[in-house]
Protein backbone atom coordinates (compact mmCIF):
# COMPACT_ATOMS: atom_id res chain seq x y z
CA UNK A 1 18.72 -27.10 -20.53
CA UNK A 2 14.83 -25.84 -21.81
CA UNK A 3 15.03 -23.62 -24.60
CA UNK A 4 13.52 -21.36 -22.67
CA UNK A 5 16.32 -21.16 -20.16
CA UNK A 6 18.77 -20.46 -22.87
CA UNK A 7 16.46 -16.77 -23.88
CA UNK A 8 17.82 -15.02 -21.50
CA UNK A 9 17.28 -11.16 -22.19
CA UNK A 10 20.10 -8.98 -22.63
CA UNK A 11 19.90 -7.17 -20.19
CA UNK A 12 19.99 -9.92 -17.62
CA UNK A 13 23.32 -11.63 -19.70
CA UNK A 14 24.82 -8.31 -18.68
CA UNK A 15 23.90 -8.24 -14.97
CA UNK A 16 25.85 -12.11 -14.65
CA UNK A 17 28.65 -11.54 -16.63
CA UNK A 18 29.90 -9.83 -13.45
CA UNK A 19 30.23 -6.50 -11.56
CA UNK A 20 31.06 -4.86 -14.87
CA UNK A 21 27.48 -3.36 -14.50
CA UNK A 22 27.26 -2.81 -10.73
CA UNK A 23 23.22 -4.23 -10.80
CA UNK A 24 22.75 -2.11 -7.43
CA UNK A 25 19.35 -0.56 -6.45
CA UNK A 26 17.56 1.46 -3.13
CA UNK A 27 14.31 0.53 -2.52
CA UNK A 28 11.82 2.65 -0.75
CA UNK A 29 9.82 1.19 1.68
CA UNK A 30 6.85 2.90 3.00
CA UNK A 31 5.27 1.57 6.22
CA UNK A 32 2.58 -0.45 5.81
CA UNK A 33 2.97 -4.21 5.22
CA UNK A 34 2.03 -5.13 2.11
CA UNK A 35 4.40 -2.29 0.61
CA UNK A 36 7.21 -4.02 2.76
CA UNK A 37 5.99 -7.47 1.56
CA UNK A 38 6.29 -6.34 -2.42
CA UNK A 39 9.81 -4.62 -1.53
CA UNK A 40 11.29 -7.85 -0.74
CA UNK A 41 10.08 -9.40 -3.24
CA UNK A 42 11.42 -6.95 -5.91
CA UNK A 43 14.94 -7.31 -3.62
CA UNK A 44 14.55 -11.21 -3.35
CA UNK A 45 14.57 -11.32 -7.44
CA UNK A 46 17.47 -8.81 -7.76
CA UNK A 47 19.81 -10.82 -5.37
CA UNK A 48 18.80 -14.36 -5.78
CA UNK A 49 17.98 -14.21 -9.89
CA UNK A 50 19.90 -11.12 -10.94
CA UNK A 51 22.75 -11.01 -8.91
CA UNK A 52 22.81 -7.72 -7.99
CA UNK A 53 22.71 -5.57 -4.42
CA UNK A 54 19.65 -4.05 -2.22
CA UNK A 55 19.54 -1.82 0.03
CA UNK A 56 16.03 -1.08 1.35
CA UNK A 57 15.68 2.10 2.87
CA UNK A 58 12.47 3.54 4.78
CA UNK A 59 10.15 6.13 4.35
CA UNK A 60 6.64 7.88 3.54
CA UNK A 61 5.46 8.34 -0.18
CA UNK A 62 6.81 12.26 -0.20
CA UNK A 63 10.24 11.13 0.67
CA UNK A 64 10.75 8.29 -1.99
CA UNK A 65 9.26 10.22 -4.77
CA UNK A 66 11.47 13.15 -4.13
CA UNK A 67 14.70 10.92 -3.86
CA UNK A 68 13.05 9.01 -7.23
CA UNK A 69 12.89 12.62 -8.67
CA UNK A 70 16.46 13.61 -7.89
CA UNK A 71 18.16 10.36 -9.83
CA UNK A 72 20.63 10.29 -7.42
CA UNK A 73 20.16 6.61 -6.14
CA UNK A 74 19.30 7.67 -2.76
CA UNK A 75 16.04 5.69 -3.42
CA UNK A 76 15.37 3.91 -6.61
CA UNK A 77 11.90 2.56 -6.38
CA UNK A 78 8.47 2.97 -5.05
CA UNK A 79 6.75 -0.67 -4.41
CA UNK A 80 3.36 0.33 -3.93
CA UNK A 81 2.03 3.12 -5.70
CA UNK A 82 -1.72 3.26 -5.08
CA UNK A 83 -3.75 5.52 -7.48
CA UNK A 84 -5.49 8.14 -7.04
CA UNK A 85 -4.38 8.32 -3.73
CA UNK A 86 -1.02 9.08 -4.72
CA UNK A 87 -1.52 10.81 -7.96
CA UNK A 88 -0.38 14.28 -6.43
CA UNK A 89 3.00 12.55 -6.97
CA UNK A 90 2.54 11.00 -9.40
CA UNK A 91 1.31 13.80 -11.65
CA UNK A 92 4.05 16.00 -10.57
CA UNK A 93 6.90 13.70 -10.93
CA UNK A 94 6.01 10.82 -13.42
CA UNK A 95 3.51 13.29 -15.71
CA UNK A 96 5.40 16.99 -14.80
CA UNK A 97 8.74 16.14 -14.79
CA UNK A 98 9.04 12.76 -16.48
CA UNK A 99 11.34 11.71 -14.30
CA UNK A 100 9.78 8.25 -12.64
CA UNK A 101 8.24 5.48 -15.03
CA UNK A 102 5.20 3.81 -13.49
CA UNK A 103 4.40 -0.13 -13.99
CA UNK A 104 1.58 -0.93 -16.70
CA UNK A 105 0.62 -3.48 -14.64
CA UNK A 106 -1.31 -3.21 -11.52
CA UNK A 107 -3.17 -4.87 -9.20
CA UNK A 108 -6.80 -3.90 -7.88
CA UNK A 109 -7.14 -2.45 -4.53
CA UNK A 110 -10.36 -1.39 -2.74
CA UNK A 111 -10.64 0.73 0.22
CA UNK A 112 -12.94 1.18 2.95
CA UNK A 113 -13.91 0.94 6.72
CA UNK A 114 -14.01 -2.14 8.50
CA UNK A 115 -15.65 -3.29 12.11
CA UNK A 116 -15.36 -7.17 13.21
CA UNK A 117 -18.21 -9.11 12.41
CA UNK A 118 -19.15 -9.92 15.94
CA UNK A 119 -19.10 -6.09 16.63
CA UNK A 120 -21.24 -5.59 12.73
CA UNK A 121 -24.17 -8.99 13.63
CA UNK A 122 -24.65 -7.45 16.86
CA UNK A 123 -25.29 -3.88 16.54
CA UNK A 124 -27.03 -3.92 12.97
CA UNK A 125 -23.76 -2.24 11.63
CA UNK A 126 -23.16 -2.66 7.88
CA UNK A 127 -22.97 1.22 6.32
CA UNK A 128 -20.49 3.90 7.05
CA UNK A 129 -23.40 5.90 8.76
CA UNK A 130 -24.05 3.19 11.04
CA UNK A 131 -21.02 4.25 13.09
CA UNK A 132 -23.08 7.11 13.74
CA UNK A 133 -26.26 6.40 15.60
CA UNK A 134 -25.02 7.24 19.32
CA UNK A 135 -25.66 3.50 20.70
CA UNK A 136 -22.85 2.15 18.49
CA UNK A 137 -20.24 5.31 19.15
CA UNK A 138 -20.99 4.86 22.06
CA UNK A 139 -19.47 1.46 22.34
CA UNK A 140 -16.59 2.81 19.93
CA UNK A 141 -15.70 5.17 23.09
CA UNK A 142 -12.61 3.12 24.76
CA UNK A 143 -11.09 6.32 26.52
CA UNK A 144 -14.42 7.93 27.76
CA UNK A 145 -14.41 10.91 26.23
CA UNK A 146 -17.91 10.72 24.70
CA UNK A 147 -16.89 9.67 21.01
CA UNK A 148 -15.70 6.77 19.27
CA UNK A 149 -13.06 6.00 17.94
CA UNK A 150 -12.43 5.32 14.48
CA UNK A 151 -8.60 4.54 12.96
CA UNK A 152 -8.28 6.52 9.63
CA UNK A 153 -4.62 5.44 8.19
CA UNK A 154 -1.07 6.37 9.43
CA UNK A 155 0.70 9.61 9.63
CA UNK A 156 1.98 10.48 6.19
CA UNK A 157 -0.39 8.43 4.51
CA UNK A 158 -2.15 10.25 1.29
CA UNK A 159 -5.57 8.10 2.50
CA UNK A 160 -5.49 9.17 5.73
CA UNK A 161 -6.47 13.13 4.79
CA UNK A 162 -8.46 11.53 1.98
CA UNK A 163 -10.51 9.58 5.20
CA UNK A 164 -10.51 12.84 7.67
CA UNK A 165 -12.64 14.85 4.71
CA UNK A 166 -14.43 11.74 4.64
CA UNK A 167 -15.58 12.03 8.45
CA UNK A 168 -15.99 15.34 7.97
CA UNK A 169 -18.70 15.12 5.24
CA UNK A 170 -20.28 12.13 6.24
CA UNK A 171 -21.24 13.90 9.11
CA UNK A 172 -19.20 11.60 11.78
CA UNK A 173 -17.21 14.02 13.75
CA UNK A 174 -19.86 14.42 16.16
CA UNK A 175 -19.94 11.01 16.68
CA UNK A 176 -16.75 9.87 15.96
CA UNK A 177 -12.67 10.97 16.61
CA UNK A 178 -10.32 10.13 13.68
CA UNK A 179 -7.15 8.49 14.99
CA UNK A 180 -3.92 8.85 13.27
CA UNK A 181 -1.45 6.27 14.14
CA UNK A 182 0.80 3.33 12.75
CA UNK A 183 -0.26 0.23 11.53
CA UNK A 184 0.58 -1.82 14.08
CA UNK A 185 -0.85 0.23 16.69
CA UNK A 186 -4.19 -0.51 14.53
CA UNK A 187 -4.08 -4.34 14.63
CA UNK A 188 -3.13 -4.54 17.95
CA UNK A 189 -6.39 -2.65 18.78
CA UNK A 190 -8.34 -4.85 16.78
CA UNK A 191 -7.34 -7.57 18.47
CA UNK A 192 -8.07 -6.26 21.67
CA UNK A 193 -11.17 -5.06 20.95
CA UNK A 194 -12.30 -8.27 19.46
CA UNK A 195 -11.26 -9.89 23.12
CA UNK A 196 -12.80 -7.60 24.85
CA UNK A 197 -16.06 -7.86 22.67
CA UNK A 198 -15.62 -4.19 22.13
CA UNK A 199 -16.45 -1.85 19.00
CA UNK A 200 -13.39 -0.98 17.23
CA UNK A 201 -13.63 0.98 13.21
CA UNK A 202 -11.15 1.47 11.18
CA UNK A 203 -10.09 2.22 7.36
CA UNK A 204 -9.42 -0.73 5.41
CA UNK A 205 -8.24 -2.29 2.53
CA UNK A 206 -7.35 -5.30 -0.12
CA UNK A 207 -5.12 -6.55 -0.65
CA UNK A 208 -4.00 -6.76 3.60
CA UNK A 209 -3.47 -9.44 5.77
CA UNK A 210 -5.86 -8.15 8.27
CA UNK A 211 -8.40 -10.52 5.96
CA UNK A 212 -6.68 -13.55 6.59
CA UNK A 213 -5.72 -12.40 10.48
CA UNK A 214 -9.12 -11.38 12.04
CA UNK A 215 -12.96 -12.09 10.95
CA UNK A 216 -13.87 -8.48 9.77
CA UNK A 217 -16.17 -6.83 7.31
CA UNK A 218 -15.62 -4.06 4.86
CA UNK A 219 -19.24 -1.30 5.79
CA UNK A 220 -21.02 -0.12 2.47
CA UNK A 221 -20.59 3.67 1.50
CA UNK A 222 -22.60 5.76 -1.01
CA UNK A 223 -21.32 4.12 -4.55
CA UNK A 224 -18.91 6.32 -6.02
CA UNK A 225 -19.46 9.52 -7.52
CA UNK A 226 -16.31 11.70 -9.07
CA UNK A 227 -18.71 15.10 -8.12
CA UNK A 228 -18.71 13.74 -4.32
CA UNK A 229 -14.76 13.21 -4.55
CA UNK A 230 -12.81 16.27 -4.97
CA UNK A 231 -9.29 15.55 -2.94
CA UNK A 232 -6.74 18.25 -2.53
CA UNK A 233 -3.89 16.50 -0.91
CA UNK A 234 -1.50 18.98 1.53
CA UNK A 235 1.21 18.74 -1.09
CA UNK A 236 -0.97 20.69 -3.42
CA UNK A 237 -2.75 23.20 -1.26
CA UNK A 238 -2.41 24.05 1.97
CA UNK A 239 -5.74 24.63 2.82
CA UNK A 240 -6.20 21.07 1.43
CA UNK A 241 -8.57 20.01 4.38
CA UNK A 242 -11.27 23.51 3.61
CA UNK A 243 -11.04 22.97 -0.54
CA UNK A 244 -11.64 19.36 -0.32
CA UNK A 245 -15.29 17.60 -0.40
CA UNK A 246 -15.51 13.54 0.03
CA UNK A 247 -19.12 12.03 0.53
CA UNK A 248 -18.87 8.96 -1.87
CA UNK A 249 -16.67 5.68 -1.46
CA UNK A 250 -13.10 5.55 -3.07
CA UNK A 251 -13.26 4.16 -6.33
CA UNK A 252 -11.53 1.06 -6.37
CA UNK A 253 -7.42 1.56 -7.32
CA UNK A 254 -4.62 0.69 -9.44
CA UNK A 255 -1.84 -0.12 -7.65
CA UNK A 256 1.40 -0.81 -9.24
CA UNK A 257 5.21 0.60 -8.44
CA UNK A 258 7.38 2.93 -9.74
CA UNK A 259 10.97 3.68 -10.40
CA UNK A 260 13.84 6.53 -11.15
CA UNK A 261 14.02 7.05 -14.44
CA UNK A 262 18.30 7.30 -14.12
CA UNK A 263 17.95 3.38 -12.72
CA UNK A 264 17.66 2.24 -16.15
CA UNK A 265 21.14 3.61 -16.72
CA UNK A 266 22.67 2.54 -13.45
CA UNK A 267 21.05 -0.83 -13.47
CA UNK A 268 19.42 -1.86 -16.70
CA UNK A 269 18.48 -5.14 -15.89
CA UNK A 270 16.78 -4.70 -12.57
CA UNK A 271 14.54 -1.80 -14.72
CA UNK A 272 13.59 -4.44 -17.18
CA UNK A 273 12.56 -6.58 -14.82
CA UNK A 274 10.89 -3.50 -12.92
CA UNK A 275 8.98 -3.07 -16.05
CA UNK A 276 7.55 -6.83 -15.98
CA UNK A 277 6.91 -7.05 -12.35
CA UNK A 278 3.51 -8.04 -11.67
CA UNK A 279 2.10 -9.49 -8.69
CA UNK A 280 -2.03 -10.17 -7.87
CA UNK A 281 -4.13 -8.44 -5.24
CA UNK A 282 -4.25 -12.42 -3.80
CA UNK A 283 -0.60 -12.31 -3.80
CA UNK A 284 -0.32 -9.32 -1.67
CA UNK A 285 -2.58 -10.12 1.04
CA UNK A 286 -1.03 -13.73 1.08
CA UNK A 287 2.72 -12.01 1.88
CA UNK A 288 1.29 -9.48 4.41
CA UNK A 289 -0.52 -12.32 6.31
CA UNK A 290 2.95 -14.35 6.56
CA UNK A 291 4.10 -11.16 7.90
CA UNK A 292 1.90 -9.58 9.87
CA UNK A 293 -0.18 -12.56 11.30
CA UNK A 294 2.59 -15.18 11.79
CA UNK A 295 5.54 -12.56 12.48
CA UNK A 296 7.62 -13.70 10.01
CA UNK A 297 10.71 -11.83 9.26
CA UNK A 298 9.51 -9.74 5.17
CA UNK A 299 12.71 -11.00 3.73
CA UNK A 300 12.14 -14.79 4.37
CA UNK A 301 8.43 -14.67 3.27
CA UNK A 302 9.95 -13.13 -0.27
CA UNK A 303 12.50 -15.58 -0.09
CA UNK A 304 9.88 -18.53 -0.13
CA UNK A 305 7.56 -16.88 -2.28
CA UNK A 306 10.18 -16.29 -5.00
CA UNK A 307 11.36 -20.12 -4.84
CA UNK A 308 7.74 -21.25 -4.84
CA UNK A 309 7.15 -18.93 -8.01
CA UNK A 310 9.86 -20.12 -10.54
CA UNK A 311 7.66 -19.76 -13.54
CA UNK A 312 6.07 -16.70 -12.59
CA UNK A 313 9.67 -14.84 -11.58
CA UNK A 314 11.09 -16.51 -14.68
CA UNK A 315 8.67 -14.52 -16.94
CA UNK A 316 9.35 -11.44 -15.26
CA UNK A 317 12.82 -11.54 -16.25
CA UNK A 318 12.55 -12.39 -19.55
CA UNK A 319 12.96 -15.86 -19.45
C-alpha cells in the first residue's frame, strides 16, 4: 500500500470505522442538468469512497437554501451555486445569517443567448440586437402571433428574471416574447427547429451539454458594465422587475456549491470533503452531455466519472 493511501484524514477514518457516525447527507437538486450531473457526483463519492447514505431530493434554489438555513437535514447541500445570480441567497443566508459555508473553489461559467449556427450564417445574426430586426423575429415566430420567440431560463430560475429585464432594456419585447419553461422543453425545441431549418433563441450557458449536443453559437452583447447591471431579484423586492435595469452582458460567474453549516456536525467527513470538492467548467459540460445528449441515467455517468477519476477524488478526500 502507497504511502499516500495510508494518510487518510481523520475525518474519513471516522466515517469507515462504521455507523458510529451515521455519514448521511440530503442533497438538493435543482433542475437543470449540470446541477443534477455535480449532485451525483458529490453522492457517488459519499457512497462509493465514504461509505455513507444519499438521499437526493429536488427543488429550486429558494427551497434548498431555506432547508440549508434551517439545519434540520431536510436538505444538506446546494451543488451549483452560480454567482451573482444567486447572491440574494447567498448574502442572506451564507453572509446574514452564517448559516451555509460556500466552496472556495469554483468553476467559471459564462452566460448568454444562443441561435444555431445554420440559423446565425444565414441571417447575419451574431449580436443580441440582431434578434431584433423584424426579418429574423419574424422567422423566430413558430405560433404566429407576430413575435419571436426567445427561451429565457426555467421557472424559478434567478437568470430567468435577470434575462426578462434584459429583453426589456435591450429593447426586444417588441420583437420578441420571453418564454419561461423547463429545460427540456428548451432542447427539444432546438432540435426541432434545427430540423425544420427554423430560428429558434434562447439563453445559454457553459458549462452545458447543449455544446457538445447541437452546433450553436453564443450572440455578442454590450461588454459588461456594473452601471448597466442593477438586478433586484423577487426575493428582495417585489417590484423587482420596475427597480431593476440590465443593458450589458452578465459578467462571467463563479460557480461553486454550498452546504448547511449543522452538516459538519452530523457528517464531518462528507463536509471535509465538501470543502475540497472541485470540479472544471470542462468537467461539467462533459457529465451533462452523457446525460442530456445520450440519455444516460445521472447516477451511472457519476458512477463512471468517479472510477475514471481516482486521483482527482482521492485528493478531494484527503488522500
Amino acid at each position: 500500500m502507497s504511502m499516500k493511501h495510508l494518510m487518510i484524514s481523520t475525518a474519513l477514518l471516522t466515517a469507515a470505522s462504521g455507523a458510529v457516525m451515521a455519514e448521511d447527507v440530503k442533497i438538493g437538486v435543482p433542475s437543470w442538468t449540470g446541477a443534477q450531473a455535480i449532485a451525483h457526483v458529490l453522492g457517488e463519492v459519499v457512497t462509493s469512497r465514504i461509505g455513507g447514505t444519499v438521499d437526493y431530493v429536488p427543488g429550486n434554489n429558494a427551497t434548498i437554501f431555506q432547508a440549508m438555513d434551517q439545519g434540520k437535514g431536510d436538505i444538506d447541500v446546494h451543488p451549483d451555486v452560480w454567482l451573482p445570480n444567486q447572491e440574494s441567497f447567498t448574502k442572506k443566508y451564507a453572509d446574514d445569517a452564517g448559516t451555509v459555508t460556500l466552496s472556495s473553489m469554483p468553476y467559471e461559467g459564462n452566460q448568454g443567448f444562443c441561435v444555431s449556427k445554420n440559423f446565425a450564417e444565414a441571417n447575419n445574426i451574431t449580436d443580441i440586437a440582431d434578434l431584433g430586426r423584424p426579418d429574423v423575429a419574424a422567422l423566430m415566430d413558430s405560433d404566429g402571433n407576430g413575435k419571436g420567440e426567445i427561451w429565457i431560463g426555467a421557472p424559478g430560475w434567478a437568470s430567468a428574471n435577470v434575462n426578462e429585464v434584459k429583453m426589456r432594456d435591450y429593447g426586444l419585447l417588441d420583437f420578441l416574447e420571453p418564454i419561461r419553461a423547463e429545460e427540456a422543453v428548451k432542447t427539444a425545441r432546438i432540435k426541432d427547429s434545427i430540423a425544420k431549418d427554423e430560428g429558434y433563441a434562447f439563453y445559454c450557458y457553459k458549462p452545458h451539454a447543449v455544446w457538445f449536443m447541437f452546433d450553436v453559437v453564443m450572440l455578442t452583447e454590450p461588454t459588461y458594465d456594473p452601471e448597466k447591471y442593477k438586478m433586484v431579484q423577487p426575493s428582495d423586492d417585489a417590484d423587482w422587475y420596475e427597480k431593476s435595469y440590465v443593458a450589458s452582458k452578465d459578467a462571467l460567474k463563479q460557480v461553486q456549491i454550498a452546504w448547511s453549516n449543522s452538516l459538519g456536525e452530523r457528517s464531518p467527513a462528507i463536509a471535509e470533503f465538501f470543502a475540497n470538492f472541485q470540479l472544471t467548467a470542462d468537467d461539467v459540460s462533459s457529465l451533462a452531455y452523457e446525460i442530456s445528449a445520450k440519455d444516460r441515467d445521472p447516477a451511472d455517468v457519476a458512477a463512471d466519472w468517479v472510477a475514471a477519476n481516482t486521483d482527482r477524488v482521492d485528493a478531494m478526500l484527503g488522500l
